[in-house]
Protein backbone atom coordinates (compact mmCIF):
# COMPACT_ATOMS: atom_id res chain seq x y z
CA UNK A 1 0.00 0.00 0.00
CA UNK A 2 1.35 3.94 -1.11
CA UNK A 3 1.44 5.92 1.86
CA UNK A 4 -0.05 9.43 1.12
CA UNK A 5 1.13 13.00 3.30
CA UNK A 6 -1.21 15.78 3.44
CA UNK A 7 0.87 18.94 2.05
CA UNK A 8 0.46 22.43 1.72
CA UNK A 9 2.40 24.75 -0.96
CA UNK A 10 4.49 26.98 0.52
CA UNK A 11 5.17 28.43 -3.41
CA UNK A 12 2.94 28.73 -6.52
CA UNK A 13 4.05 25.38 -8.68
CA UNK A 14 1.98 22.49 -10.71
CA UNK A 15 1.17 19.37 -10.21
CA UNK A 16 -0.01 17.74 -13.22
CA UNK A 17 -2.27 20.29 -15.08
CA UNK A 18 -3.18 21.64 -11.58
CA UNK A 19 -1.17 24.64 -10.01
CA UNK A 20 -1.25 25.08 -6.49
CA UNK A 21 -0.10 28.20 -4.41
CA UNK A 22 -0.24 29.61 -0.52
CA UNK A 23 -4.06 30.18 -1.13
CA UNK A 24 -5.02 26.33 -2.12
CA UNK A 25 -5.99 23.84 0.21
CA UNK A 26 -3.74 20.73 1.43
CA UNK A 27 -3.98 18.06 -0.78
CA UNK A 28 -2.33 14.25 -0.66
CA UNK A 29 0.55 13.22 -2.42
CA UNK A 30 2.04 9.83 -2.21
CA UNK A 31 5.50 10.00 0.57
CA UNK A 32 8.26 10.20 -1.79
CA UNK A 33 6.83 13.16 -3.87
CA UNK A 34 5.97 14.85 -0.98
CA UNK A 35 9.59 14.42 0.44
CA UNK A 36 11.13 15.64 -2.61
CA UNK A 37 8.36 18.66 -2.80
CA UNK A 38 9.76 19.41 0.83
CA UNK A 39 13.36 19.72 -0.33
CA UNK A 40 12.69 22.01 -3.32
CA UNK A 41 10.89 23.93 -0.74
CA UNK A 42 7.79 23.85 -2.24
CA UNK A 43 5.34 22.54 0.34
CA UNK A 44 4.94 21.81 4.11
CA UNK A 45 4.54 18.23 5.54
CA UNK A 46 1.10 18.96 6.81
CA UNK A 47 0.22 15.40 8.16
CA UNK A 48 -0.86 12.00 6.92
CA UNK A 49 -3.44 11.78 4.77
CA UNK A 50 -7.04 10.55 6.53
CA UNK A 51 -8.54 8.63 3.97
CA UNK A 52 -6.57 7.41 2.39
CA UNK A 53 -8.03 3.27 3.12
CA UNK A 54 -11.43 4.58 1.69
CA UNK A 55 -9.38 6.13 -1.31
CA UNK A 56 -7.69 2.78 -1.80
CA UNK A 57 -10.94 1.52 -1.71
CA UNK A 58 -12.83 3.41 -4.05
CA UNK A 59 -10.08 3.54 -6.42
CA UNK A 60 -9.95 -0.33 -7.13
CA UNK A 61 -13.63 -0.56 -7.49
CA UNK A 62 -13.22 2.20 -10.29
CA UNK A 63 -10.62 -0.26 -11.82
CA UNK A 64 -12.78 -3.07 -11.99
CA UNK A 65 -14.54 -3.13 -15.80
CA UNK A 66 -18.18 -2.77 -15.86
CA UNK A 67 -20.38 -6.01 -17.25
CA UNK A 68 -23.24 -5.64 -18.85
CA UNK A 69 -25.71 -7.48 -19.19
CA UNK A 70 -27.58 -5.99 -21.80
CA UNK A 71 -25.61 -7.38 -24.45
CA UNK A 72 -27.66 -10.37 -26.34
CA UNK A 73 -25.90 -13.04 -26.37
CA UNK A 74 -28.19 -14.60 -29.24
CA UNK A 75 -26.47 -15.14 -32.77
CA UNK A 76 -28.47 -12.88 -35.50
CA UNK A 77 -29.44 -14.80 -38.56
CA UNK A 78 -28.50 -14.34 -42.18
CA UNK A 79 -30.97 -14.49 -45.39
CA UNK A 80 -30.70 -17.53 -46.97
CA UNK A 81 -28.67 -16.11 -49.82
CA UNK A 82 -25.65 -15.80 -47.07
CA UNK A 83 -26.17 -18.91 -45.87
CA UNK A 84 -26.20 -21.04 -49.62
CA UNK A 85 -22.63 -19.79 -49.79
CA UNK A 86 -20.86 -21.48 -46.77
């Protein structure tokens, strides 16, 4: 399991498509990243993340594929013409 640390930006900088500054809230980031955020002197070490067990959570259900069950699972028939050729 990824341990996540709650951090807050000390400095305006992005994070993915996301930029984050003194104003925005904490936000999670997995322990290494937020160790190496810390260095650059980017962020704060706020805390450990709280939920991060029902993030886990959520985030393999979202993995899982979806099954349908609407799909038919009857074969269509051809005309007759199709079928003379096989």
């Amino acid at each position: 399991m990824t341990d996540f640390l709650e951090v807050k930006a000390k400095r305006t900088f992005a994070v993915g498509k996301e930029l984050k500054t003194k104003k925005s809230d904490p936000f999670k980031v997995e322990a290494g990243e937020a160790k190496q955020l810390e260095a650059q002197g980017l962020v704060d070490i706020v805390g450990e993340a709280q939920a991060a067990v029902e993030d886990d959570a959520t985030d393999e259900a979202a993995d899982k594929p979806v099954i349908s069950s609407a799909r038919s699972t009857k074969k269509k028939e051809k005309p007759d013409a199709v079928n003379e050729g096989s």
